[in-house]
N, C-alpha and C. Protein backbone atom coordinates (compact mmCIF):
# COMPACT_ATOMS: atom_id res chain seq x y z
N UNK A 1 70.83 -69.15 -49.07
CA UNK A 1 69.70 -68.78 -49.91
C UNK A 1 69.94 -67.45 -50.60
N UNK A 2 70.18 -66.45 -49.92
CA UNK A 2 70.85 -65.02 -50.46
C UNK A 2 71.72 -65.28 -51.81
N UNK A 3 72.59 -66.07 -51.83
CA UNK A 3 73.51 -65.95 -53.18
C UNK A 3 73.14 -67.03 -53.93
N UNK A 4 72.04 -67.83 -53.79
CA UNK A 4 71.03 -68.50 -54.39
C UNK A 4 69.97 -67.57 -55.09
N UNK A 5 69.73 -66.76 -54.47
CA UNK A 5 68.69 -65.28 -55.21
C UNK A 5 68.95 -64.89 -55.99
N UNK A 6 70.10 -64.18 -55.22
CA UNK A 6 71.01 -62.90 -56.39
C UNK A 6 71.37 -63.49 -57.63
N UNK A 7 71.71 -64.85 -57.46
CA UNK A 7 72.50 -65.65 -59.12
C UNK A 7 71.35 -65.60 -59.71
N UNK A 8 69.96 -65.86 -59.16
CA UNK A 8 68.55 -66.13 -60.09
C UNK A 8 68.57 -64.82 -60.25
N UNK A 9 68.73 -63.59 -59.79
CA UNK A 9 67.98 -62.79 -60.44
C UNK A 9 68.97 -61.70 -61.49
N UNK A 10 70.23 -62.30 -61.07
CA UNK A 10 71.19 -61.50 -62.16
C UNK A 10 71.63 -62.38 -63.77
N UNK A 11 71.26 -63.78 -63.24
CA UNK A 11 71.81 -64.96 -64.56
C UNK A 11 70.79 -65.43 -65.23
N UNK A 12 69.84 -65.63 -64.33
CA UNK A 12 68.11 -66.76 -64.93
C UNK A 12 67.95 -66.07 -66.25
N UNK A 13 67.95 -64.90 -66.27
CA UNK A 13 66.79 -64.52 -67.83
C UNK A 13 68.12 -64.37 -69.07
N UNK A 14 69.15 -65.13 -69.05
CA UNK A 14 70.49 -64.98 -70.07
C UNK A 14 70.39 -66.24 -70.22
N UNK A 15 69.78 -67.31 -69.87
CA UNK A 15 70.35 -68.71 -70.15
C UNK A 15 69.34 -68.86 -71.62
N UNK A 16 69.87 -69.30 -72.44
CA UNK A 16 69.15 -69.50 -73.53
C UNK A 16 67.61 -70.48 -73.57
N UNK A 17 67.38 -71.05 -72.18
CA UNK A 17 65.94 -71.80 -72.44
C UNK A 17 65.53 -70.42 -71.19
N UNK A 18 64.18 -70.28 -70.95
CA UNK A 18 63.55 -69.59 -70.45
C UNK A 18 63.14 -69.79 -69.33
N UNK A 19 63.46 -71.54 -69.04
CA UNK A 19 62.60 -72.19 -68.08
C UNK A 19 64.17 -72.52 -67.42
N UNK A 20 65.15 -72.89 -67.81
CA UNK A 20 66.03 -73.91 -67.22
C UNK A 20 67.19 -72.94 -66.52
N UNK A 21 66.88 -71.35 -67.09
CA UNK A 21 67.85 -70.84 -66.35
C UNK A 21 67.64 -70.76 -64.79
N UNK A 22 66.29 -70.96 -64.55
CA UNK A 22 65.90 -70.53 -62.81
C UNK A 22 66.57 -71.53 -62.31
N UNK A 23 67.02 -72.94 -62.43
CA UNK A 23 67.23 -73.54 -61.27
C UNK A 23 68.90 -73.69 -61.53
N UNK A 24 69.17 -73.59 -62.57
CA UNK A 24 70.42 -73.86 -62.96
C UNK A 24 71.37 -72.53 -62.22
N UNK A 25 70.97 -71.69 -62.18
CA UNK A 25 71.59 -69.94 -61.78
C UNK A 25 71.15 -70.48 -60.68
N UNK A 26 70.09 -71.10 -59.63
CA UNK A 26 69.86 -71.08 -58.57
C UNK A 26 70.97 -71.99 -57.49
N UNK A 27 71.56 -73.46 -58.57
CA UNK A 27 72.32 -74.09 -58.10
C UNK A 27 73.56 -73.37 -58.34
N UNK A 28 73.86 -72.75 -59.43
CA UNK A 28 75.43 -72.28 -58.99
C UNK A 28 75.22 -71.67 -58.25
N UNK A 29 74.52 -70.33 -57.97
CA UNK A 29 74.90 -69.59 -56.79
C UNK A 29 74.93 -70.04 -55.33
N UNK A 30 73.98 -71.01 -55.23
CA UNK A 30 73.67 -72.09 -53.57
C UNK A 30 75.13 -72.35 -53.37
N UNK A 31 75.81 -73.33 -54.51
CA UNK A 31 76.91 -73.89 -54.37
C UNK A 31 78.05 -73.19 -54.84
N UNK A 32 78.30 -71.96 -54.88
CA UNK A 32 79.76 -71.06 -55.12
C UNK A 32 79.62 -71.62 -56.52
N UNK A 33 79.19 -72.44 -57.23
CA UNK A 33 79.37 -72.93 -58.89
C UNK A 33 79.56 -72.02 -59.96
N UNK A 34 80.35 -71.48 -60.67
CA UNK A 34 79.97 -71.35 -62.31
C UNK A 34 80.12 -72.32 -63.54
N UNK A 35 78.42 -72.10 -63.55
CA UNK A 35 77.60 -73.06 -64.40
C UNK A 35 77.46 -72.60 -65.97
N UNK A 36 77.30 -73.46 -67.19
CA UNK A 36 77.64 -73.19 -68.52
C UNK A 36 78.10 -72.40 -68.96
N UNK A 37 78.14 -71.39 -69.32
CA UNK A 37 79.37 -70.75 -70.16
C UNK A 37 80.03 -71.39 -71.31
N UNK A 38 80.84 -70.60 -72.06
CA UNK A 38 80.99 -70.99 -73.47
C UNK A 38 81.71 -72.58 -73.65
N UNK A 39 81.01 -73.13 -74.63
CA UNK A 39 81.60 -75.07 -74.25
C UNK A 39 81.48 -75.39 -75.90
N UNK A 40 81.83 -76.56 -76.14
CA UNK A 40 81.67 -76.78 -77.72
C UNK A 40 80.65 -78.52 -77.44
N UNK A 41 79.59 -77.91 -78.10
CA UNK A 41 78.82 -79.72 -78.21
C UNK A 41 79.30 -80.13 -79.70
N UNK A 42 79.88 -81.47 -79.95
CA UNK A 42 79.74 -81.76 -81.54
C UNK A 42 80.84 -81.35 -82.18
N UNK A 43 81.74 -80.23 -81.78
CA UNK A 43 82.79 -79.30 -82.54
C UNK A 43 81.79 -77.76 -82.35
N UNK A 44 80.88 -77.55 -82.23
CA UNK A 44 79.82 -76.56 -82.42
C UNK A 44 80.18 -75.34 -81.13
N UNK A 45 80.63 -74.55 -81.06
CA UNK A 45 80.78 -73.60 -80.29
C UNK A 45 79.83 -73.31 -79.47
N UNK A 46 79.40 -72.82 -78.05
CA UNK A 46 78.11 -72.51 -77.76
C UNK A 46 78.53 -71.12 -76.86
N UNK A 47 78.86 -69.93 -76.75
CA UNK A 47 78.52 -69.06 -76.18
C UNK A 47 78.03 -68.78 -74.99
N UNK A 48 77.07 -69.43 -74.55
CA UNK A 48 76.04 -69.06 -73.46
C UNK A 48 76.87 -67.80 -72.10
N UNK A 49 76.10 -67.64 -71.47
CA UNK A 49 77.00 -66.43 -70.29
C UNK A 49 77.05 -67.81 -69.12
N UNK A 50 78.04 -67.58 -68.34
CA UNK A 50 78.78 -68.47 -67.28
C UNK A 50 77.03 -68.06 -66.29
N UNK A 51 76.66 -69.14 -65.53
CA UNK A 51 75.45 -68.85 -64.68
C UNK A 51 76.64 -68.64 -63.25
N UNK A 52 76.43 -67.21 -62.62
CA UNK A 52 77.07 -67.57 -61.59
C UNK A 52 78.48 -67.06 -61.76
N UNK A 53 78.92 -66.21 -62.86
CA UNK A 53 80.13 -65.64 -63.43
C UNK A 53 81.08 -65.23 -61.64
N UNK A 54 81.98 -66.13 -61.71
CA UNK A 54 83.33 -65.64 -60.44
C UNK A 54 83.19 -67.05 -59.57
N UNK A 55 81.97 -67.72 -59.70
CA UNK A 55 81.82 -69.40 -59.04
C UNK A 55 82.95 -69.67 -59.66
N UNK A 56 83.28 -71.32 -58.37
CA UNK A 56 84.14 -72.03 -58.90
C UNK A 56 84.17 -72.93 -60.17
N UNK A 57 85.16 -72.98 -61.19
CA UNK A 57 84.57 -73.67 -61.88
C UNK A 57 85.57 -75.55 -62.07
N UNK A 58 86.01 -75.24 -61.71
CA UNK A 58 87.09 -76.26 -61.54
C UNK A 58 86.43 -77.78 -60.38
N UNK A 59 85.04 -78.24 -60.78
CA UNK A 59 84.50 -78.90 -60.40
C UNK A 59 84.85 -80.22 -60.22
N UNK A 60 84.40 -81.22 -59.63
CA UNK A 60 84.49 -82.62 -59.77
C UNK A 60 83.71 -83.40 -58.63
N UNK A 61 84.26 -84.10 -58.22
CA UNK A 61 83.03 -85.54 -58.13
C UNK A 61 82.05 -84.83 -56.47
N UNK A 62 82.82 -84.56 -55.75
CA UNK A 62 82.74 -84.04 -54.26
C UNK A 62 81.42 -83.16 -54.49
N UNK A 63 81.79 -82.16 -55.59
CA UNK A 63 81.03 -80.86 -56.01
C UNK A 63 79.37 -81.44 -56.50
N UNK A 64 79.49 -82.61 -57.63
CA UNK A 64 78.43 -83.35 -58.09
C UNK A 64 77.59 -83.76 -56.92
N UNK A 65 77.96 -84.40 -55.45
CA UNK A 65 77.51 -84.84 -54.55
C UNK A 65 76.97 -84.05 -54.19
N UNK A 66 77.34 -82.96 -53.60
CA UNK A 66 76.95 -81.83 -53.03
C UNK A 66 75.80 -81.19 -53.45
N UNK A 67 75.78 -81.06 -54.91
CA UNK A 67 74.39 -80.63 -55.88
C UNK A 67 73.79 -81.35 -55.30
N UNK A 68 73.93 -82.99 -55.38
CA UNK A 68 72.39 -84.06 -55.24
C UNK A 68 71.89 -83.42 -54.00
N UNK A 69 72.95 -83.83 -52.85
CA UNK A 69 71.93 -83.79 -51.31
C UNK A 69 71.54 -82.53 -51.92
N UNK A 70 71.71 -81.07 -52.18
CA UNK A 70 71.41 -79.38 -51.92
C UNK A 70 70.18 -80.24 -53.16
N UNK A 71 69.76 -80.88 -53.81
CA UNK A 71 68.74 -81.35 -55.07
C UNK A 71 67.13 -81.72 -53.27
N UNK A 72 68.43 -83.25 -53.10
CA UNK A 72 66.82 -83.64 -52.19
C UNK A 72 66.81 -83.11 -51.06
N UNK A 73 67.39 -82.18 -50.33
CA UNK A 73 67.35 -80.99 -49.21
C UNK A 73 65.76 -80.38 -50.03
N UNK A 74 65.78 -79.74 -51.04
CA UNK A 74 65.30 -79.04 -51.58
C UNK A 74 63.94 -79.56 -51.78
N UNK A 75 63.79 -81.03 -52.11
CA UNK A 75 63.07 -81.47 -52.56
C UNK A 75 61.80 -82.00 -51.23
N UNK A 76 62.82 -82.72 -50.14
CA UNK A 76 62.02 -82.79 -49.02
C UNK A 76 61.56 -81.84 -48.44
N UNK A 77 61.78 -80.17 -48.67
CA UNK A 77 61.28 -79.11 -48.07
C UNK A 77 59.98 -79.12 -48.42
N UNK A 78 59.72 -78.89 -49.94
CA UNK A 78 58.80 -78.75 -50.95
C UNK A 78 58.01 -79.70 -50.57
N UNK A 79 58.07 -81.08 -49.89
CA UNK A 79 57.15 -82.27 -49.33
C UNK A 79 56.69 -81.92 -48.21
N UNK A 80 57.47 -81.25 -47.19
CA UNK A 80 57.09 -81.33 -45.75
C UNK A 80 56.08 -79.45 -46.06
N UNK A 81 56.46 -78.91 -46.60
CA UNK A 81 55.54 -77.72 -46.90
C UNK A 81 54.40 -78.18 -47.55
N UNK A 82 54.24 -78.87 -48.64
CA UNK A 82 52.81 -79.42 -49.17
C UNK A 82 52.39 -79.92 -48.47
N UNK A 83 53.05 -81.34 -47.15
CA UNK A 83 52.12 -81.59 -46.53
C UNK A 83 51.49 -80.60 -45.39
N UNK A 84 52.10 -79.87 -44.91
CA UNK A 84 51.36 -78.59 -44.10
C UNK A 84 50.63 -77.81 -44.88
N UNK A 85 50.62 -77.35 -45.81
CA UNK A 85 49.45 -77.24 -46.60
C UNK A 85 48.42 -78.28 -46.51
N UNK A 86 48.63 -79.30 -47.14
CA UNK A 86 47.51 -80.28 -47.20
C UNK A 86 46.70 -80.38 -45.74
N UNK A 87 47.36 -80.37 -45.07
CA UNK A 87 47.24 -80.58 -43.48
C UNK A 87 46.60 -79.43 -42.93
N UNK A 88 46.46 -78.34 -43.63
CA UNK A 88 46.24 -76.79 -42.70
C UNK A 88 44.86 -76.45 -43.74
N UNK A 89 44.54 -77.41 -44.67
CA UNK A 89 43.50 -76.97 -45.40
C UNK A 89 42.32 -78.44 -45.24
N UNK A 90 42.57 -79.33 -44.37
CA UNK A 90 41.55 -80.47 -44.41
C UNK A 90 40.98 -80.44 -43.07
């Protein structure tokens, strides 16, 4: 979680959408990742800063997996906490 933080709070506000840098900086740093950085869509150059600058970037299929489960890890937390909420307020 620690180098899940630090990537949000040193990369999140450089990603060019406002909203998409929080989780995107949140997954490279969880997962050692560096995430976008300069790429070409179209022929079109894109700039952006690496989320996660010194992550690995030399990714592939293993790495993709790894996102999903660290995705529904994440996701069943956020369920079993709402329901204790729901549960601690009825």
């Amino acid at each position: 979680a620690g180098a899940a933080l630090r990537a949000v709070g040193r990369d999140a506000r450089h990603h060019r959408s406002p909203n998409a840098g929080w989780p995107e900086a949140a997954m490279a740093g969880a997962l050692g990742f560096g995430l976008a950085g300069p790429r070409a869509y179209g022929g079109v150059l894109s700039t952006d800063r690496v989320m996660n600058d010194g992550g690995r970037r030399d990714l592939g299929a293993a790495d993709i997996r790894a996102a999903v489960r660290l995705y529904w890890r994440a996701n069943t937390g956020l369920a079993l906490l709402l329901a204790a909420v729901l549960w601690a307020v009825t």
